[in-house]
C-alpha atoms as a PDB file:
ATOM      1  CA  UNK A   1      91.081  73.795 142.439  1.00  0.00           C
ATOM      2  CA  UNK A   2      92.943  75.645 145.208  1.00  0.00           C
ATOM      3  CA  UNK A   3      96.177  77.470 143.551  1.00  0.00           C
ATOM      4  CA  UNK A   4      99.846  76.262 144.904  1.00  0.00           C
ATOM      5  CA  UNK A   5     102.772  78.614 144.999  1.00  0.00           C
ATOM      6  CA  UNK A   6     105.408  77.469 142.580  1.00  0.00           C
ATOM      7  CA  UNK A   7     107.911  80.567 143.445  1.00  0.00           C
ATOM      8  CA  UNK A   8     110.552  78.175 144.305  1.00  0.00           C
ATOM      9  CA  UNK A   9     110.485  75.744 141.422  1.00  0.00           C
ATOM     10  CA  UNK A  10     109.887  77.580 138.339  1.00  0.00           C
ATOM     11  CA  UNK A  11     110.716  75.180 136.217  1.00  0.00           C
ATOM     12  CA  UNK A  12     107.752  73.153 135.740  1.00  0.00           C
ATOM     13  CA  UNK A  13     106.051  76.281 135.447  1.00  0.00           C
ATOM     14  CA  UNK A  14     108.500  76.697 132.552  1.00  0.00           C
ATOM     15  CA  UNK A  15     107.747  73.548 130.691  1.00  0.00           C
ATOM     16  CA  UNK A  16     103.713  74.439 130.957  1.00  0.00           C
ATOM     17  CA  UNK A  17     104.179  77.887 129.025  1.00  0.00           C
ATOM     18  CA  UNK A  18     107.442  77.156 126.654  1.00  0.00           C
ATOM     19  CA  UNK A  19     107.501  77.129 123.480  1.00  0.00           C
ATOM     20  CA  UNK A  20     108.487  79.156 120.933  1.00  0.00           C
ATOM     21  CA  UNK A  21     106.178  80.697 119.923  1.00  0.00           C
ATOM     22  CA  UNK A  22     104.123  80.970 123.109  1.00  0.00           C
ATOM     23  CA  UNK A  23     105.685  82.384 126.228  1.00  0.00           C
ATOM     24  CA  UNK A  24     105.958  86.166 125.318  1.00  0.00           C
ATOM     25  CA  UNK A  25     108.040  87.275 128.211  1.00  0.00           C
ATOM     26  CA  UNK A  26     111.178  84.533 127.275  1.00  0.00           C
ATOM     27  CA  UNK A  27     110.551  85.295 123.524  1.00  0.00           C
ATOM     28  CA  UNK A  28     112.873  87.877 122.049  1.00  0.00           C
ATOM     29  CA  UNK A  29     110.874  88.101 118.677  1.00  0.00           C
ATOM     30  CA  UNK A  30     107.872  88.333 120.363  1.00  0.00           C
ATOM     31  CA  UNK A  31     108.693  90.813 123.399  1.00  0.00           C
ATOM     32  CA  UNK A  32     110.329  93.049 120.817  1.00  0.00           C
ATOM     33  CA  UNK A  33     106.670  93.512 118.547  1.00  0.00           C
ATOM     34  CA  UNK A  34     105.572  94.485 122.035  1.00  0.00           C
ATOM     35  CA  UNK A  35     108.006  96.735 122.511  1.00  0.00           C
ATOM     36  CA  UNK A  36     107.784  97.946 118.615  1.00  0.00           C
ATOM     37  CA  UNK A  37     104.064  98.110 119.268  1.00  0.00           C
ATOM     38  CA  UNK A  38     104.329 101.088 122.085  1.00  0.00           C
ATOM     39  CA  UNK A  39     106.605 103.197 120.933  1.00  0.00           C
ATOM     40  CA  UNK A  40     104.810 103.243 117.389  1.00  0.00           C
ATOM     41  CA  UNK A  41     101.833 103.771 119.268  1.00  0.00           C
ATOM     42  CA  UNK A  42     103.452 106.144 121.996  1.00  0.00           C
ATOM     43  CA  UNK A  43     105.400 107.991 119.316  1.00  0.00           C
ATOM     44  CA  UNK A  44     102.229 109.057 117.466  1.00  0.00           C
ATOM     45  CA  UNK A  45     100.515 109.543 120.961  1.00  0.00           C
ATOM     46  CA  UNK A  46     102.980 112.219 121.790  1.00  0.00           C
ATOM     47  CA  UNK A  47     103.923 113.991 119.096  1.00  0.00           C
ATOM     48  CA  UNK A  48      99.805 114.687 119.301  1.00  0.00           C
ATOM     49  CA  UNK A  49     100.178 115.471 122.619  1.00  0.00           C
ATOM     50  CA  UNK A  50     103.238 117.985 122.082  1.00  0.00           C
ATOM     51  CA  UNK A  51     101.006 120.373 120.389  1.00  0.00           C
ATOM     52  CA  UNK A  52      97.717 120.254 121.902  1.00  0.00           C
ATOM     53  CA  UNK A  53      97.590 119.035 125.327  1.00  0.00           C
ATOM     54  CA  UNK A  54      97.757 120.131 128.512  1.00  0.00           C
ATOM     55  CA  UNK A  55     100.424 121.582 130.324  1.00  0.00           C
ATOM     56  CA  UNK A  56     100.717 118.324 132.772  1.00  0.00           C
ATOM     57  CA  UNK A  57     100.107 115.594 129.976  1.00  0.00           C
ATOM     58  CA  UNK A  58     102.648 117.166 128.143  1.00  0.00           C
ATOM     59  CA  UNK A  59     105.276 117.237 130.945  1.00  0.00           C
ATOM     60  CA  UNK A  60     104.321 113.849 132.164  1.00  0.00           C
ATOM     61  CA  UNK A  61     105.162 112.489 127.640  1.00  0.00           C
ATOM     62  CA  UNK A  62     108.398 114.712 127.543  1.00  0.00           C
ATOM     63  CA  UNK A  63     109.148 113.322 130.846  1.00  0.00           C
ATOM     64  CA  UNK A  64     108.827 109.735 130.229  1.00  0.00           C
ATOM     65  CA  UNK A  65     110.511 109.667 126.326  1.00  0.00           C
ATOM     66  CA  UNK A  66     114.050 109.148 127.926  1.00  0.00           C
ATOM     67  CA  UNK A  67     112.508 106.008 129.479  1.00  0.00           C
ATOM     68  CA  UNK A  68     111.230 104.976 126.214  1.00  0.00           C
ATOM     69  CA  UNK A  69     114.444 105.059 124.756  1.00  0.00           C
ATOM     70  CA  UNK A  70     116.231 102.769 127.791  1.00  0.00           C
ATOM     71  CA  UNK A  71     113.437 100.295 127.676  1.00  0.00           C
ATOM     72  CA  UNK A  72     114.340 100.120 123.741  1.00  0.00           C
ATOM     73  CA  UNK A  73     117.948  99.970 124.658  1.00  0.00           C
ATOM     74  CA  UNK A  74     116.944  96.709 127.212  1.00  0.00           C
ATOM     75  CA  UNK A  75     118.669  98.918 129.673  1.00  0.00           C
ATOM     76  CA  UNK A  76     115.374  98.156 132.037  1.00  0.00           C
ATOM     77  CA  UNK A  77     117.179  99.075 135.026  1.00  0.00           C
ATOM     78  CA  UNK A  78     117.983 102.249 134.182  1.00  0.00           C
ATOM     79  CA  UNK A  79     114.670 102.824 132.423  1.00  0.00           C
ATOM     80  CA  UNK A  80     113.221 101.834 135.941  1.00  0.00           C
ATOM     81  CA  UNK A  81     115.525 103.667 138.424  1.00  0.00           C
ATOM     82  CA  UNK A  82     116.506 106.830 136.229  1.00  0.00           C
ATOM     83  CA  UNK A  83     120.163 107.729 135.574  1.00  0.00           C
ATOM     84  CA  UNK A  84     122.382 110.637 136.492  1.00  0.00           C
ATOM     85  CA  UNK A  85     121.298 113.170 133.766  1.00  0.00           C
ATOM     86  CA  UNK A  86     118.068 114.554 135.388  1.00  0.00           C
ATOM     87  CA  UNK A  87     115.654 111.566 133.874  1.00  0.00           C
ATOM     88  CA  UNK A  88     113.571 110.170 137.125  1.00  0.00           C
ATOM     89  CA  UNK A  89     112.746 106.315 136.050  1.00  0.00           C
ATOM     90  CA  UNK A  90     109.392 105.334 135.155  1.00  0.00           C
ATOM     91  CA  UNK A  91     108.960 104.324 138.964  1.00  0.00           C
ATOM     92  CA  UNK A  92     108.605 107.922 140.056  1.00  0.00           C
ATOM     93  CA  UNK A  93     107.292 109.123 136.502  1.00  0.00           C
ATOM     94  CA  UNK A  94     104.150 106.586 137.176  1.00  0.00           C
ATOM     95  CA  UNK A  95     103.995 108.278 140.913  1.00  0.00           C
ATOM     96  CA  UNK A  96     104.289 111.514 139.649  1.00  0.00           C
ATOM     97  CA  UNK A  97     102.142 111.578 136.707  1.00  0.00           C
ATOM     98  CA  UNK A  98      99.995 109.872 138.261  1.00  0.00           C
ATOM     99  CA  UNK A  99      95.912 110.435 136.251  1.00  0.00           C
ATOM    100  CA  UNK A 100      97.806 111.385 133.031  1.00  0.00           C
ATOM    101  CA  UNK A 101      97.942 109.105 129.962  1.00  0.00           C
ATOM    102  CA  UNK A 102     101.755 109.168 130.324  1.00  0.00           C
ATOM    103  CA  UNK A 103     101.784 108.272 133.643  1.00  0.00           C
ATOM    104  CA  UNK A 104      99.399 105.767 132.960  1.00  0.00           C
ATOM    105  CA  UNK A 105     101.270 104.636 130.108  1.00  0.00           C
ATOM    106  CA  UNK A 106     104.795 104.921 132.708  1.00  0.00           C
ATOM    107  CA  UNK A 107     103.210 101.744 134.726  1.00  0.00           C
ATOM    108  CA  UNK A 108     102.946  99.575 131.541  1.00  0.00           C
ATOM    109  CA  UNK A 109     106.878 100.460 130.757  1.00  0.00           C
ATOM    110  CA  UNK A 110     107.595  99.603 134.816  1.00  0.00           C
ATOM    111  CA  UNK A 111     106.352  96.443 135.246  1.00  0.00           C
ATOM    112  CA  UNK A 112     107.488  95.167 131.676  1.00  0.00           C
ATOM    113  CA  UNK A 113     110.750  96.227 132.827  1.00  0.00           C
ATOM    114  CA  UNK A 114     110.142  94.382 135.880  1.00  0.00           C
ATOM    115  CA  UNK A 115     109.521  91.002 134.190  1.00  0.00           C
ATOM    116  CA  UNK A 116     112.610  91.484 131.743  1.00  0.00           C
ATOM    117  CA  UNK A 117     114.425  91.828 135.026  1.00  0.00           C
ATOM    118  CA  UNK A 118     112.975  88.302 136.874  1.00  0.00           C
ATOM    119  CA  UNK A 119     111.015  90.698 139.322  1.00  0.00           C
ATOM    120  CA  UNK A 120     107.520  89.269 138.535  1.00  0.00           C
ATOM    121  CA  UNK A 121     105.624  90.414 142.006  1.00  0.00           C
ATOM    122  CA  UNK A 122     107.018  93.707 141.205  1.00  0.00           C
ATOM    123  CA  UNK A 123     105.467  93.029 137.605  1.00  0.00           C
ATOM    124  CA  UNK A 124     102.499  92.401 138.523  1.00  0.00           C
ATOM    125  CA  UNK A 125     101.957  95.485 140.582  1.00  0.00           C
ATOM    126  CA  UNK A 126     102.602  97.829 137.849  1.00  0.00           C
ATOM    127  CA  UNK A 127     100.889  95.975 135.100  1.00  0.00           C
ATOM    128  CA  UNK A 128      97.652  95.578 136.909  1.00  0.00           C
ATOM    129  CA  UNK A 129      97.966  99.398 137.242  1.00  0.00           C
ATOM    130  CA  UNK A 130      97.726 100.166 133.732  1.00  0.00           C
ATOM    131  CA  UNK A 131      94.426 100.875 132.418  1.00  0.00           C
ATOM    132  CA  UNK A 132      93.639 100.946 128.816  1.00  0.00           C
ATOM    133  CA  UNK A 133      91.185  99.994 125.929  1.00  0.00           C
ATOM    134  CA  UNK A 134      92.611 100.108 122.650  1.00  0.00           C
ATOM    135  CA  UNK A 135      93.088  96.546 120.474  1.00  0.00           C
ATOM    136  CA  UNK A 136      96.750  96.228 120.157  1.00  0.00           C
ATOM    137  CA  UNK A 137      99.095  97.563 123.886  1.00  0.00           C
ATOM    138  CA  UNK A 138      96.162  97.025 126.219  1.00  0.00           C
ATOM    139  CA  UNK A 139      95.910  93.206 125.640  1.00  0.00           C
ATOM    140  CA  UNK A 140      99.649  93.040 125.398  1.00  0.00           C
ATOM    141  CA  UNK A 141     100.346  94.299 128.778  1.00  0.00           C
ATOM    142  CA  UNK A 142      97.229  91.968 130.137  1.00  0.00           C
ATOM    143  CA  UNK A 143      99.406  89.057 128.444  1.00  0.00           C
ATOM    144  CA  UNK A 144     102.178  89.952 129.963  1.00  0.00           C
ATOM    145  CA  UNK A 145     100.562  90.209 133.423  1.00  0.00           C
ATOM    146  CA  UNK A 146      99.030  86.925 133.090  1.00  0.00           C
ATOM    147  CA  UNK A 147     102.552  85.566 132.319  1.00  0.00           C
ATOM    148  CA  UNK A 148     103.666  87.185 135.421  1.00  0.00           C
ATOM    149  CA  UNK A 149     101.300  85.501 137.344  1.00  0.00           C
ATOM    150  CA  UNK A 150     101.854  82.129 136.403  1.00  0.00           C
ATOM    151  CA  UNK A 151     105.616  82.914 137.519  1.00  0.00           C
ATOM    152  CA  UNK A 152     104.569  83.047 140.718  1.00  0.00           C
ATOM    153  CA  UNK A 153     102.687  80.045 140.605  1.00  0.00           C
ATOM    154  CA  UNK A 154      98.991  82.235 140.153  1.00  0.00           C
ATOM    155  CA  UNK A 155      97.856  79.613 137.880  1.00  0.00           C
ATOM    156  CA  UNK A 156      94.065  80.112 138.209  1.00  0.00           C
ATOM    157  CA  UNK A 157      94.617  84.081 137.656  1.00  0.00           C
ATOM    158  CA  UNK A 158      97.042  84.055 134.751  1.00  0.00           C
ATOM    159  CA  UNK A 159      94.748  81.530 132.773  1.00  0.00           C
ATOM    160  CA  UNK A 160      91.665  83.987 133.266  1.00  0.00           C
ATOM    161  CA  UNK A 161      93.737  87.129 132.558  1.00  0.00           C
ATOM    162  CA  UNK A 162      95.190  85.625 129.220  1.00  0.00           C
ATOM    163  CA  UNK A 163      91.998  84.379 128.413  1.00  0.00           C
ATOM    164  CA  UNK A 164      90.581  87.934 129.114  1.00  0.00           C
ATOM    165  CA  UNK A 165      93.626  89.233 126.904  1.00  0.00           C
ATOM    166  CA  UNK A 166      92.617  86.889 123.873  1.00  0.00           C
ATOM    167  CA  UNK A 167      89.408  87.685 123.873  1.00  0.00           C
ATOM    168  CA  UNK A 168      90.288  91.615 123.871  1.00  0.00           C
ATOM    169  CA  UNK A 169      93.012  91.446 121.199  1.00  0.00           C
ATOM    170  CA  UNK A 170      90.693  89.590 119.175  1.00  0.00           C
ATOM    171  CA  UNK A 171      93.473  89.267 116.777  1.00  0.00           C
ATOM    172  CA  UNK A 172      95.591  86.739 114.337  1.00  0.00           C
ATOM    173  CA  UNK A 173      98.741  87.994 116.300  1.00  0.00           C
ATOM    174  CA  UNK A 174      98.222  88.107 120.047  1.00  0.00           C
ATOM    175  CA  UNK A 175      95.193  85.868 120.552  1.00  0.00           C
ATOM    176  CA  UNK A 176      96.778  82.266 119.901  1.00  0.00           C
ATOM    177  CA  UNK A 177      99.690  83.189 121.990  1.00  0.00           C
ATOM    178  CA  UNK A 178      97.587  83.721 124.822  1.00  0.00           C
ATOM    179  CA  UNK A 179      95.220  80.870 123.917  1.00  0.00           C
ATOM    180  CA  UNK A 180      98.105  78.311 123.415  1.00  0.00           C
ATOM    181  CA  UNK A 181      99.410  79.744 127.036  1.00  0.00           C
ATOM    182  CA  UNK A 182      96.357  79.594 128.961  1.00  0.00           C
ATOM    183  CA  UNK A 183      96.123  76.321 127.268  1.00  0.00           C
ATOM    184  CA  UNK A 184      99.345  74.848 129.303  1.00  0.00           C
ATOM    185  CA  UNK A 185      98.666  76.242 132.236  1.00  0.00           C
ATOM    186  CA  UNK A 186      95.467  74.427 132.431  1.00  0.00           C
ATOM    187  CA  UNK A 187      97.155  71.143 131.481  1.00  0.00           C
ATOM    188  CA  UNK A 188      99.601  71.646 134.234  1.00  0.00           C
ATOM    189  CA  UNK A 189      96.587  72.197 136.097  1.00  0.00           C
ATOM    190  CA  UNK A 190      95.112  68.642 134.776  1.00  0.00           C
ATOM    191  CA  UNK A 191      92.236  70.726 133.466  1.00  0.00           C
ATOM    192  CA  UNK A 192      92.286  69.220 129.947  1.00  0.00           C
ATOM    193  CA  UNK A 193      88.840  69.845 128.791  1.00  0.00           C
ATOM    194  CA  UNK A 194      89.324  73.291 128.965  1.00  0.00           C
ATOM    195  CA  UNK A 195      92.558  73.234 127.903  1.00  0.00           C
ATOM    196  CA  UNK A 196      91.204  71.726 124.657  1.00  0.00           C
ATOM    197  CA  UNK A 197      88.496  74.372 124.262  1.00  0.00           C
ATOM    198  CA  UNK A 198      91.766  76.848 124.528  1.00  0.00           C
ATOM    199  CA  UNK A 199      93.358  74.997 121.661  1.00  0.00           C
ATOM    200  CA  UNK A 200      90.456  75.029 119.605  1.00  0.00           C
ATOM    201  CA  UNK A 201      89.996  78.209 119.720  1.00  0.00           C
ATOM    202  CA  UNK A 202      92.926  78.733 117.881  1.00  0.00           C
ATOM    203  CA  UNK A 203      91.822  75.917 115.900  1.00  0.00           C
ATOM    204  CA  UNK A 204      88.254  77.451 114.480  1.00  0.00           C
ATOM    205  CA  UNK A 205      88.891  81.630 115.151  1.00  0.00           C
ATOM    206  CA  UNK A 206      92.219  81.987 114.228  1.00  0.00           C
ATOM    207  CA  UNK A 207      92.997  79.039 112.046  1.00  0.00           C
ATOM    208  CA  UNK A 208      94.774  81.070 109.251  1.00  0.00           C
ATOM    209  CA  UNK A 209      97.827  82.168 112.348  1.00  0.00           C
ATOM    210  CA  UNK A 210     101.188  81.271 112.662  1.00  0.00           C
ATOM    211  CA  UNK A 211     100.308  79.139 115.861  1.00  0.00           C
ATOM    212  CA  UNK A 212      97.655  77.753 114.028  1.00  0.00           C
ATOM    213  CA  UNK A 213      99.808  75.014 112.179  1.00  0.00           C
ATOM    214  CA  UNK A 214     100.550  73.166 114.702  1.00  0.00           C
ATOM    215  CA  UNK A 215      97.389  73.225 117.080  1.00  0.00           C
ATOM    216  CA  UNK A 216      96.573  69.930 116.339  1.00  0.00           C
ATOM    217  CA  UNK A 217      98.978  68.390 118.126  1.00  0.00           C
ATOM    218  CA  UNK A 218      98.076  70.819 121.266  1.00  0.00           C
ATOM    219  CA  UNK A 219      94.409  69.380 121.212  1.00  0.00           C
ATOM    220  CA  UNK A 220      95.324  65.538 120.519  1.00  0.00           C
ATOM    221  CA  UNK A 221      97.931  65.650 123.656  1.00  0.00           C
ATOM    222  CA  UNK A 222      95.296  67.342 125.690  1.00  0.00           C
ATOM    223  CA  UNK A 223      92.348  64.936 124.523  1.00  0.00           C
ATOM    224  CA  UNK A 224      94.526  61.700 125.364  1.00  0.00           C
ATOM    225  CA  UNK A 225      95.138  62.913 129.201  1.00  0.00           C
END
């Protein structure tokens, strides 16, 4: 099916992804154990780093903690752009530290910052930048970039990429998020039969989640279509 740009109305793309539980990017609750989930992560990342890396890594983690602190704050312009007390933004930090893990790590915090800010092209520039392999930020940031690109109306890609993020995460948390998602989209898409082998998913790997109660209903509307 060829994809249709849905830039300009993105309110049906709306009622494909909402609920809420499922669309991570709307979701307070949910962005926030993102959020939670880097700088736990981060945190322990640099205070390793202070001590024993190199000279550029550990420039490019000092230089970015500022950032980390905005982005906390939901002050994602700032974090962004930089402010007036010497910190650059993770824009330039990215740019800059460009081959370290904290510049690396600089392009995650940009393009979430992005999509907090409506800016979803912009999103999906920086998120598709950040490379990573671990269970837990990794498949978050490819969840949020599939989210990104069903905002602007990337249906075909933002199934596949929250697919791909599911199957990464491989976890009672993430994975029937971006199951349930992927699961819309592809009704929106009138791809049902997939969208019920999305829902069951959920169903028979991850029965004992949250989204998990309710999945029933997700596969009986899809099965009557």
């Amino acid at each position: 099916m060829t994809e249709q740009k849905h830039t300009h109305d993105p309110l049906n793309v709306d009622e494909a992804l909402s609920t809420s539980e499922a669309f991570l990017l709307k979701n307070k609750n949910l962005l926030l154990g993102v959020v939670i989930a880097l700088v736990v992560i981060v945190g322990g990342y640099l205070g390793y780093k202070h001590f024993i890396s190199e000279p550029k890594e550990q420039k490019a983690s000092e230089a970015i903690f500022k950032g980390e602190q905005y982005f906390g704050d939901d002050n994602f312009e700032i974090a962004l752009k930089g402010d007036s007390l010497g910190y650059a933004g993770f824009i330039k930090l990215a740019d800059q530290f460009s081959g370290t893990d904290a510049g690396n790590l600089a392009n995650a915090y940009a393009g979430l910052c992005y999509a907090q800010l409506g800016k979803y092209e912009d999103a999906i520039k920086y998120l598709d930048k950040f490379s990573g392999n671990d269970l837990l930020v990794a498949p978050a940031v490819m969840g949020a970039l599939g989210n990104c690109y069903a905002q602007v109306g990337q249906l075909d890609k933002a199934v596949a990429t929250l697919l791909k993020a599911a199957e990464h995460a491989n976890s009672m948390t993430l994975s029937p998020i971006f199951l349930i998602q992927a699961g819309q989209i592809l009704e929106k898409q009138g791809k049902n039969a997939e969208a019920v082998d999305a829902y069951k998913q959920v169903k028979n790997k991850y029965g004992n989640s949250y989204q998990a109660m309710d999945i029933d209903k997700y596969i009986e509307r899809a099965s009557l279509k």
